[in-house]
N, C-alpha and C. Protein backbone atom coordinates (compact mmCIF):
# COMPACT_ATOMS: atom_id res chain seq x y z
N UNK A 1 72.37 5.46 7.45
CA UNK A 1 72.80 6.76 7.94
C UNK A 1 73.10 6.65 9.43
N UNK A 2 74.43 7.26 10.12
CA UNK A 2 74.39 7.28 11.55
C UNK A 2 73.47 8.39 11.68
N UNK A 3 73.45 8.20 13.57
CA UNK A 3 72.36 8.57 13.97
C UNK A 3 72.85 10.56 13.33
N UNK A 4 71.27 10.96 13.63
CA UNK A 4 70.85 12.59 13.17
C UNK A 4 72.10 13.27 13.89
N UNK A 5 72.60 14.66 13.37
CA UNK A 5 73.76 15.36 13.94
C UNK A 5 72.99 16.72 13.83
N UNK A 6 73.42 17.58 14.27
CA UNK A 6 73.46 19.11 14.04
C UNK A 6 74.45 19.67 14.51
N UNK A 7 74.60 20.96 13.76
CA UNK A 7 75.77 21.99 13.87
C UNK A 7 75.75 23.10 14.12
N UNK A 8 75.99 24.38 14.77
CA UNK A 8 75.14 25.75 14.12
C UNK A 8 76.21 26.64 14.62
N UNK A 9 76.71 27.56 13.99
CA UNK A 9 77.97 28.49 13.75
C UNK A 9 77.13 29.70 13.91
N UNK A 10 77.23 30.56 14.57
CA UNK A 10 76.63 31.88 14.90
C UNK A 10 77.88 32.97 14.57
N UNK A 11 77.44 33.57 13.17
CA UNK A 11 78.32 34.82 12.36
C UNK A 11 77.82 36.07 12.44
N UNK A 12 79.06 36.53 12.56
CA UNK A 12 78.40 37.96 13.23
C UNK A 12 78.49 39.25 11.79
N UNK A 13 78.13 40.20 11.81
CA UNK A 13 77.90 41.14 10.60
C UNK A 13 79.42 41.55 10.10
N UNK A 14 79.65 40.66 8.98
CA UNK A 14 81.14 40.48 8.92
C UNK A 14 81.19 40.03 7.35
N UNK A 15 82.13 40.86 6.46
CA UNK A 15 82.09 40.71 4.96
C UNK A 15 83.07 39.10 4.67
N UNK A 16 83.91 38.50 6.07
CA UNK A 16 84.13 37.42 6.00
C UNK A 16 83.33 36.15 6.72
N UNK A 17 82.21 36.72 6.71
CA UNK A 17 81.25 35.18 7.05
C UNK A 17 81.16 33.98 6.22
N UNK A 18 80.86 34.14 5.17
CA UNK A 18 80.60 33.23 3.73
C UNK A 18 81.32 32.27 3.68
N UNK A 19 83.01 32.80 3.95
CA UNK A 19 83.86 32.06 4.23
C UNK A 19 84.09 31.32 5.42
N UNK A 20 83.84 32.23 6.33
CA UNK A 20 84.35 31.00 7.67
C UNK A 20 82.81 30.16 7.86
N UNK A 21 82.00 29.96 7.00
CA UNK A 21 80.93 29.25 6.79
C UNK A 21 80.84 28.29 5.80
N UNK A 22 81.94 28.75 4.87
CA UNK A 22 82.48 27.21 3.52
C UNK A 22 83.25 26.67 4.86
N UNK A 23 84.38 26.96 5.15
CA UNK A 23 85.17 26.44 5.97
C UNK A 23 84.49 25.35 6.96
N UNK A 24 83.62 25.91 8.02
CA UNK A 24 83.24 25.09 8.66
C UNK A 24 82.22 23.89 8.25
N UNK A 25 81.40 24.56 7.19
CA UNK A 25 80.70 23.65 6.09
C UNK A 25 81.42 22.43 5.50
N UNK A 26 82.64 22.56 5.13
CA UNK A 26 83.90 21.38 4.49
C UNK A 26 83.79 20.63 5.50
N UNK A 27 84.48 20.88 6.93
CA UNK A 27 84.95 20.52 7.61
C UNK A 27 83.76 19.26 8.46
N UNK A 28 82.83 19.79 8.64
CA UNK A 28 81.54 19.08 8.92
C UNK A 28 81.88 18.04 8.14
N UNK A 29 81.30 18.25 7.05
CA UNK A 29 80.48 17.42 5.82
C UNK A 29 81.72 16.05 5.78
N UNK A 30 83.09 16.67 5.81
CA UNK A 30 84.50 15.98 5.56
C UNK A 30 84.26 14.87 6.74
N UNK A 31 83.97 14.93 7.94
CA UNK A 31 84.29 14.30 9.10
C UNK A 31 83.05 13.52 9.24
N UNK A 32 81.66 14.09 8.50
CA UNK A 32 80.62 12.68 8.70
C UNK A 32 80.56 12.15 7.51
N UNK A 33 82.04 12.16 6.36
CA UNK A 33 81.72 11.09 5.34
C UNK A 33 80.50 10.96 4.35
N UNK A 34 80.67 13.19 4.34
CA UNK A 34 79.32 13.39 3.36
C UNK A 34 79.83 14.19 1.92
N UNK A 35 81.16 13.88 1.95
CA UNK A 35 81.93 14.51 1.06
C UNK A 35 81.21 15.65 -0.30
N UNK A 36 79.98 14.20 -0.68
CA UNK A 36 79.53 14.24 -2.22
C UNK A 36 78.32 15.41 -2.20
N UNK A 37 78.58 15.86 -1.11
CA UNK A 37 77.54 16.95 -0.51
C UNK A 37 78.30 18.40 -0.43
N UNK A 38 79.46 18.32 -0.59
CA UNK A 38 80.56 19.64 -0.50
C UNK A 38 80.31 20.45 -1.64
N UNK A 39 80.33 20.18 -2.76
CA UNK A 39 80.54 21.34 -3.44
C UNK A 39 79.49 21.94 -3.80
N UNK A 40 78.26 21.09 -3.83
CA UNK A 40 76.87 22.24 -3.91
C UNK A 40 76.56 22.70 -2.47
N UNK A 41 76.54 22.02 -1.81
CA UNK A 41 76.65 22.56 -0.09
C UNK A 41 77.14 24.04 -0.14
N UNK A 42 78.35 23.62 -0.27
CA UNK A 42 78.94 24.60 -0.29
C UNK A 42 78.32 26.29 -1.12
N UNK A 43 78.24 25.79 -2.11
CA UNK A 43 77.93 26.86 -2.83
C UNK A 43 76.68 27.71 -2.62
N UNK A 44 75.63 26.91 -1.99
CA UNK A 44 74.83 27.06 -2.09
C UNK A 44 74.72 27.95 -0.75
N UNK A 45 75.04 27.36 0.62
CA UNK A 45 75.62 28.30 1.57
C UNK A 45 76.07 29.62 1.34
N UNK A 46 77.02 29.20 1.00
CA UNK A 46 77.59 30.78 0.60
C UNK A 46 77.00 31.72 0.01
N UNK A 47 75.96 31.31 -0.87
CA UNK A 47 74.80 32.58 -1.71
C UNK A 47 73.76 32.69 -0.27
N UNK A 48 73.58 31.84 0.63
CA UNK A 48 72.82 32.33 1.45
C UNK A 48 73.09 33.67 2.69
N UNK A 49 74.49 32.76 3.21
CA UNK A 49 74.88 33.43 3.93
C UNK A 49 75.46 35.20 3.58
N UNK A 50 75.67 35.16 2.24
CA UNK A 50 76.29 36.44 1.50
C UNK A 50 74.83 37.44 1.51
N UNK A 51 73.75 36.90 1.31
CA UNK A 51 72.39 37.47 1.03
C UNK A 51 72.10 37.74 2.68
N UNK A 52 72.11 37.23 3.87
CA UNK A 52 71.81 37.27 5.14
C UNK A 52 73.04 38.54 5.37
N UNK A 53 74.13 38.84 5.05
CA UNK A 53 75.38 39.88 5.01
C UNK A 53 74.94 41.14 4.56
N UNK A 54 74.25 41.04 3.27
CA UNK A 54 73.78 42.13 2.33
C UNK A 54 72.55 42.71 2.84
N UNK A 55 71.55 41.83 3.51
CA UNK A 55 70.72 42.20 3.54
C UNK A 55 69.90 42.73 5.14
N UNK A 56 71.06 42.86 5.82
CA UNK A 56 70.70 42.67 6.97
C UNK A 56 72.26 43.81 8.17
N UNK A 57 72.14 44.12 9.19
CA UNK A 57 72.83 44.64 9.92
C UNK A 57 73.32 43.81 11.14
N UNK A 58 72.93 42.93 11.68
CA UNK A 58 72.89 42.08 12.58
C UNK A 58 73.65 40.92 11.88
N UNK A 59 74.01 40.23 13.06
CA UNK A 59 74.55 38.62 13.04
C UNK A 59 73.63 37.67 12.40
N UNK A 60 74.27 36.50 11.51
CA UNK A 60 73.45 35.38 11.16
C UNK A 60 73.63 34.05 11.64
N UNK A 61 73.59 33.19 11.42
CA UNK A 61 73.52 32.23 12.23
C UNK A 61 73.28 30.70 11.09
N UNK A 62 74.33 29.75 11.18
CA UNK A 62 74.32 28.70 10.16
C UNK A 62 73.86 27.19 10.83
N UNK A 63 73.12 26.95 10.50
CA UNK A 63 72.80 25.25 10.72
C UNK A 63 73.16 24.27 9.76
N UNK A 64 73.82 22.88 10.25
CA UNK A 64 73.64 22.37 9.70
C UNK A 64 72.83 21.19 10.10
N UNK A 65 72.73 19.77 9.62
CA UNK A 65 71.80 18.81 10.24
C UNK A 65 71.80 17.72 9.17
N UNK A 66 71.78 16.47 9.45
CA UNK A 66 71.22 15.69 8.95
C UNK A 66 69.40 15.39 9.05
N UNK A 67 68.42 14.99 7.94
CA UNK A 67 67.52 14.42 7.74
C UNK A 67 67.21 13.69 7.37
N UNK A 68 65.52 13.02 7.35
CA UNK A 68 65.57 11.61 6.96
C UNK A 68 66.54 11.40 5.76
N UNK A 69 66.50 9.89 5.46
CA UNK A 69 66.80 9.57 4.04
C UNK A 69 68.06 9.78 3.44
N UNK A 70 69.37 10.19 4.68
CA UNK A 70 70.61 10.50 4.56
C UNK A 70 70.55 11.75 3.67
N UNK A 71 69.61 13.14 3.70
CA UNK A 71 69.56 14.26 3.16
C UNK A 71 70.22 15.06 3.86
N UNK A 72 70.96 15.89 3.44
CA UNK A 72 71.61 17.26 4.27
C UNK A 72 70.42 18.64 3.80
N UNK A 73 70.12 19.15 5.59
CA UNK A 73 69.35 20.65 5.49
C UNK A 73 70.85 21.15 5.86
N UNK A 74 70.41 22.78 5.21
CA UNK A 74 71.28 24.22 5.40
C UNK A 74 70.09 24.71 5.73
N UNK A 75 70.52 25.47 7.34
CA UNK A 75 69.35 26.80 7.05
C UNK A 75 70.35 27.72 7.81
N UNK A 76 69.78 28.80 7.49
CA UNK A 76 71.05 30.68 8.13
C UNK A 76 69.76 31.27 7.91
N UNK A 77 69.91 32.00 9.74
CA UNK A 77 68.61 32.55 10.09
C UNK A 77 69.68 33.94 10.17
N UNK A 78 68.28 35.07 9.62
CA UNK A 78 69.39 36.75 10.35
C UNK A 78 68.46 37.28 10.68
N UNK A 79 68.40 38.74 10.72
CA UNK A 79 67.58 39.11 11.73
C UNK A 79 66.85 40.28 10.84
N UNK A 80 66.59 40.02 9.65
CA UNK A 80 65.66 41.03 8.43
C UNK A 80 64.58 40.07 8.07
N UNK A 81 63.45 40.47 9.04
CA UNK A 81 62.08 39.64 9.01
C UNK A 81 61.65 39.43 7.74
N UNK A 82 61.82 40.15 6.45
CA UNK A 82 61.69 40.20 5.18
C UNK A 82 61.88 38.86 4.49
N UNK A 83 61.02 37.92 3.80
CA UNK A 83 61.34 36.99 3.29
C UNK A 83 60.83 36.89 1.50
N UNK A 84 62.15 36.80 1.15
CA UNK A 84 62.59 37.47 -0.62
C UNK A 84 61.55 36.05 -1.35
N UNK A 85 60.74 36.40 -2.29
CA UNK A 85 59.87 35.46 -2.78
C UNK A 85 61.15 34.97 -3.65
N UNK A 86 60.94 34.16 -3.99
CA UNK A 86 59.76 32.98 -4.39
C UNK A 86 59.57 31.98 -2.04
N UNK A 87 60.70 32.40 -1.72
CA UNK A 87 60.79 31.48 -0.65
C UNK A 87 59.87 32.10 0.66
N UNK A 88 58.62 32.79 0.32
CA UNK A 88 58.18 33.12 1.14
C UNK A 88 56.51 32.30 1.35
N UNK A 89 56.61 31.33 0.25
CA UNK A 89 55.85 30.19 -0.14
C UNK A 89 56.40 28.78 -0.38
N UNK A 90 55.63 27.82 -0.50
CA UNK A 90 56.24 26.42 -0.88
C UNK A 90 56.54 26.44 -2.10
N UNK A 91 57.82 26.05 -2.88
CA UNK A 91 58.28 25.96 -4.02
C UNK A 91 57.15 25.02 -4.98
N UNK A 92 56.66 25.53 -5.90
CA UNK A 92 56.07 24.80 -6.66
C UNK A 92 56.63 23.48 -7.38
N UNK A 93 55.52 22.85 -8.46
CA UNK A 93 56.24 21.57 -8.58
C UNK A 93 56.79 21.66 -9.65
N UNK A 94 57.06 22.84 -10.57
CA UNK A 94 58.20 22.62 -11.40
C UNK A 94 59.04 23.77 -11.55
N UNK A 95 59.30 24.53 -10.22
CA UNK A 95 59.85 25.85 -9.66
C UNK A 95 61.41 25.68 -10.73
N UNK A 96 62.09 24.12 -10.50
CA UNK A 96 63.53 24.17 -10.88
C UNK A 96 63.37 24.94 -12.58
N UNK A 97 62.55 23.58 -13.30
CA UNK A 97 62.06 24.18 -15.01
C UNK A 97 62.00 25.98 -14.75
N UNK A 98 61.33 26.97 -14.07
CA UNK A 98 60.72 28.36 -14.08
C UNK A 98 61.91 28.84 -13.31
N UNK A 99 62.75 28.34 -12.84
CA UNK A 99 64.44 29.41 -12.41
C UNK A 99 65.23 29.12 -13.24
N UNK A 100 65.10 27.70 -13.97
CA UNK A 100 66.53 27.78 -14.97
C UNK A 100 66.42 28.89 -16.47
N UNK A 101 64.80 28.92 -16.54
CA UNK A 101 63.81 30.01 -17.70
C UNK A 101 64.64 31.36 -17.13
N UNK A 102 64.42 31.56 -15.62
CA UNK A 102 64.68 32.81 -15.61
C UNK A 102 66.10 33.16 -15.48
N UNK A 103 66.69 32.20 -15.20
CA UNK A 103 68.14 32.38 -14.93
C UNK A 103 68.91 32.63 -16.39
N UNK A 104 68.01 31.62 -17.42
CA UNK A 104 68.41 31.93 -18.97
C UNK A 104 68.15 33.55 -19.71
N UNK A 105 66.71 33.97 -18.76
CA UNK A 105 66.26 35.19 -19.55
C UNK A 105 67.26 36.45 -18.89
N UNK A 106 68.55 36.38 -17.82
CA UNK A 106 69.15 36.93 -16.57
C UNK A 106 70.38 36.93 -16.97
N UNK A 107 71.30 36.75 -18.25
CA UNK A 107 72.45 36.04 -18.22
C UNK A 107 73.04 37.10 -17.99
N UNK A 108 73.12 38.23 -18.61
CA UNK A 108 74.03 39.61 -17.88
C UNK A 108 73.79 40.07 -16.63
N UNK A 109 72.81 39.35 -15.53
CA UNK A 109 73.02 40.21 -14.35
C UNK A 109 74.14 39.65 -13.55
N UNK A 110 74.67 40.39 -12.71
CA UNK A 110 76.02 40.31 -12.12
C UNK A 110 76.04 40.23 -10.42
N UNK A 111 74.20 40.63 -10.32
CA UNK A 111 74.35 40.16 -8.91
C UNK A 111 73.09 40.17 -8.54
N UNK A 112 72.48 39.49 -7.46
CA UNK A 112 70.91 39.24 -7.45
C UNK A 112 70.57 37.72 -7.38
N UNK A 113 71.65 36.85 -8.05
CA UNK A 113 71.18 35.16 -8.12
C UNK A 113 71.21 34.45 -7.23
N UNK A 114 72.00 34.37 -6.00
CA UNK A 114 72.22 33.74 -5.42
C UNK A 114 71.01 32.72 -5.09
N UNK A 115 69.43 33.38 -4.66
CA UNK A 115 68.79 32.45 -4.02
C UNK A 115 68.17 31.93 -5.49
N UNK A 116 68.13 32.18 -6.50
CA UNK A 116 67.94 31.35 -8.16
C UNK A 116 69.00 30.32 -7.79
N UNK A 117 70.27 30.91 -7.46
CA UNK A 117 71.01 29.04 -7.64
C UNK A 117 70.65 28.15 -6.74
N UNK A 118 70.26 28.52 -5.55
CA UNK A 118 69.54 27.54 -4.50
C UNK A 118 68.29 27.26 -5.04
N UNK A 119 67.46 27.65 -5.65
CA UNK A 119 65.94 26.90 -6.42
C UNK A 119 66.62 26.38 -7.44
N UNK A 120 67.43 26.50 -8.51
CA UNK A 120 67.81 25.37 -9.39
C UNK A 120 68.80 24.55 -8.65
N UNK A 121 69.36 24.19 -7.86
CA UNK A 121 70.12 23.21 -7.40
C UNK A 121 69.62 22.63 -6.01
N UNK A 122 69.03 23.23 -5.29
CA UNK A 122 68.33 22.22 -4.13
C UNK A 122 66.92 21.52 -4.40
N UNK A 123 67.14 20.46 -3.46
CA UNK A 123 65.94 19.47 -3.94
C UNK A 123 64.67 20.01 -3.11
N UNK A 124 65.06 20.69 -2.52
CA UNK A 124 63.81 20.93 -1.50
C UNK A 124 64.26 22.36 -0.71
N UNK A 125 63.21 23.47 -1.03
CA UNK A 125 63.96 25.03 -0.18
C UNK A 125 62.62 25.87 0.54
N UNK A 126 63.05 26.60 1.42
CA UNK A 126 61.24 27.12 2.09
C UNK A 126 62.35 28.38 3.05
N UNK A 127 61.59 29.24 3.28
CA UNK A 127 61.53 30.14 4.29
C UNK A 127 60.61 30.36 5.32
N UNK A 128 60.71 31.10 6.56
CA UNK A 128 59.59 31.63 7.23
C UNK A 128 60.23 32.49 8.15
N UNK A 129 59.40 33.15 8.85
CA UNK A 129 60.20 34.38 10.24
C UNK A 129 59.52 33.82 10.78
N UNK A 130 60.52 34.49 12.21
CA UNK A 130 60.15 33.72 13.26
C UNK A 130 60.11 35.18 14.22
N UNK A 131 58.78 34.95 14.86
CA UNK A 131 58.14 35.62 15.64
C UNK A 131 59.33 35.69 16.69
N UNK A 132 58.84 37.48 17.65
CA UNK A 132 59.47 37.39 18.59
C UNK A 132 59.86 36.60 19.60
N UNK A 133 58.58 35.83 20.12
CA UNK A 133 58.50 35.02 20.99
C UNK A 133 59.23 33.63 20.82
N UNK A 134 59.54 33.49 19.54
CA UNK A 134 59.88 31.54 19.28
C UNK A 134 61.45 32.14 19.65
N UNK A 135 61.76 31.46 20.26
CA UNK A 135 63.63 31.30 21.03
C UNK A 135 64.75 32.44 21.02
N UNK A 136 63.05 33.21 21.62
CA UNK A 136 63.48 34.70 21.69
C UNK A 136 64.51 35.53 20.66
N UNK A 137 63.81 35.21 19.37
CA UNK A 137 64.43 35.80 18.20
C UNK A 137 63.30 35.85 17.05
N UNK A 138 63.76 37.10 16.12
CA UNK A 138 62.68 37.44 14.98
C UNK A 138 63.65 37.35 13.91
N UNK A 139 63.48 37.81 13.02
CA UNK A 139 64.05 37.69 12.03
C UNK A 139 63.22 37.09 10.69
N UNK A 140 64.52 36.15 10.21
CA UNK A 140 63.84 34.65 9.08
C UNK A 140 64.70 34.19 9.02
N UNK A 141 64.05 32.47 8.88
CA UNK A 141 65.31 31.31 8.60
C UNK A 141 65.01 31.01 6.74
N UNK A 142 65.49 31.18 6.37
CA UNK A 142 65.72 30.42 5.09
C UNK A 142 66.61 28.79 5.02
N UNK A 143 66.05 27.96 4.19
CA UNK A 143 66.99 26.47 4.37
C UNK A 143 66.82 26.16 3.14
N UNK A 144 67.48 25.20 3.19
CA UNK A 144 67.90 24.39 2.03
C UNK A 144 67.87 23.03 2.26
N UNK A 145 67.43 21.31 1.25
CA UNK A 145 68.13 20.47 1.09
C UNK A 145 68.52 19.98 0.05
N UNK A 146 69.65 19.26 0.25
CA UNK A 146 70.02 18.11 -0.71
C UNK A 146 70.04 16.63 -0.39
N UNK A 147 69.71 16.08 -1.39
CA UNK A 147 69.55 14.70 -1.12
C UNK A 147 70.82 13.75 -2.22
N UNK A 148 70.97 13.02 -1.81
CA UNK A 148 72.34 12.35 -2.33
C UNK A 148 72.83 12.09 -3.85
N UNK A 149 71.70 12.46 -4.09
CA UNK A 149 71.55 12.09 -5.71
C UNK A 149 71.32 13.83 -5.94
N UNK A 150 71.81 14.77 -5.79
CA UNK A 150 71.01 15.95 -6.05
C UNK A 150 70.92 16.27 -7.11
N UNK A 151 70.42 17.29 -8.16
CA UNK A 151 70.48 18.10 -9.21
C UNK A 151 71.34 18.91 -9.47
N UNK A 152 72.27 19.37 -9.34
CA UNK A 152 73.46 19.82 -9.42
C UNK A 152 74.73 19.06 -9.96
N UNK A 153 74.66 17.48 -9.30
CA UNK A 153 75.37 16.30 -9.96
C UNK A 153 75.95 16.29 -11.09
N UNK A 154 75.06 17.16 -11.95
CA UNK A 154 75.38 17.04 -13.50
C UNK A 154 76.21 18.81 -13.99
N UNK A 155 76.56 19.61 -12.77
CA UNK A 155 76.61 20.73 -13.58
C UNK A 155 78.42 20.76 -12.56
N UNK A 156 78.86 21.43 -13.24
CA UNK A 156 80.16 21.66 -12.63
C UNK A 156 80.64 22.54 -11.53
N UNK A 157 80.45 22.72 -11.03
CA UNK A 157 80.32 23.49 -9.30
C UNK A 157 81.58 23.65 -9.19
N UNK A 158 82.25 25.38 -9.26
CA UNK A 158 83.48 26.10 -8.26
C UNK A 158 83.06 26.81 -7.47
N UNK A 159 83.38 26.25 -6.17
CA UNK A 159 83.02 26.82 -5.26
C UNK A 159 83.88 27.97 -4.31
């Protein structure tokens, strides 16, 4: 892996964030030769950043980053201290098995999944808020990773 990178796109309360957040998301991923990371990246972003839009009045804010082990983190911090369970704890150890259950028992809902497709398709996901005092902002960051081999690999992703 070259050396660690980061990125971070600061979106403001705007029904076209999602997008200029795939966009810059491609464009990243395209230029450090992380291609195989685009289309769940992608997707997976976009249910975040759409949920940080919906759920919030204020600007959000997108990271990206490399981690150990040639893994890509996503995290989009906004400014609704509220952190939506399951991610307001450490994902258990067979969280993916108990979202794809619920995502099966869910098939007519039409809106609500987004952070279900980030627990069945990321390898690793957590939340927390962040106090006033930490870099003079409150809110919550929610993140995401994937690791090169991810779980998603096998499912067909339009993003």
């Amino acid at each position: 892996m070259e050396n660690p990178w980061s990125y971070s796109l600061r979106l403001p309360h705007d029904p076209r964030a999602a997008a200029i957040a795939r966009i810059t998301l491609r464009a990243v991923l395209a230029r450090h030769g992380m291609g195989g990371f685009t289309d769940p990246a992608t997707l997976l972003t976009s249910e975040m950043v759409t949920n940080a839009y919906r759920h919030t009045t204020g600007p959000a804010e997108m990271r990206i980053r490399t981690v150990e082990e040639g893994r890509l983190r996503i995290s989009v911090w906004d400014t609704n201290p509220d952190i939506p369970p399951p991610f307001d704890k450490p994902p258990a150890l067979f969280d993916r098995s108990s979202a794809l259950a619920e995502a099966a028992a869910n098939t007519e809902a039409t809106y609500g999944r987004g952070l279900l497709i980030v627990r069945i398709c990321a390898d690793n996901w957590g939340g927390y808020a962040l106090a006033d005092e930490l870099f003079g902002r409150s809110g919550k960051l929610l993140w995401f990773e994937l690791a090169p081999q991810h779980p998603c690999d096998a499912f067909e992703i339009a993003a």
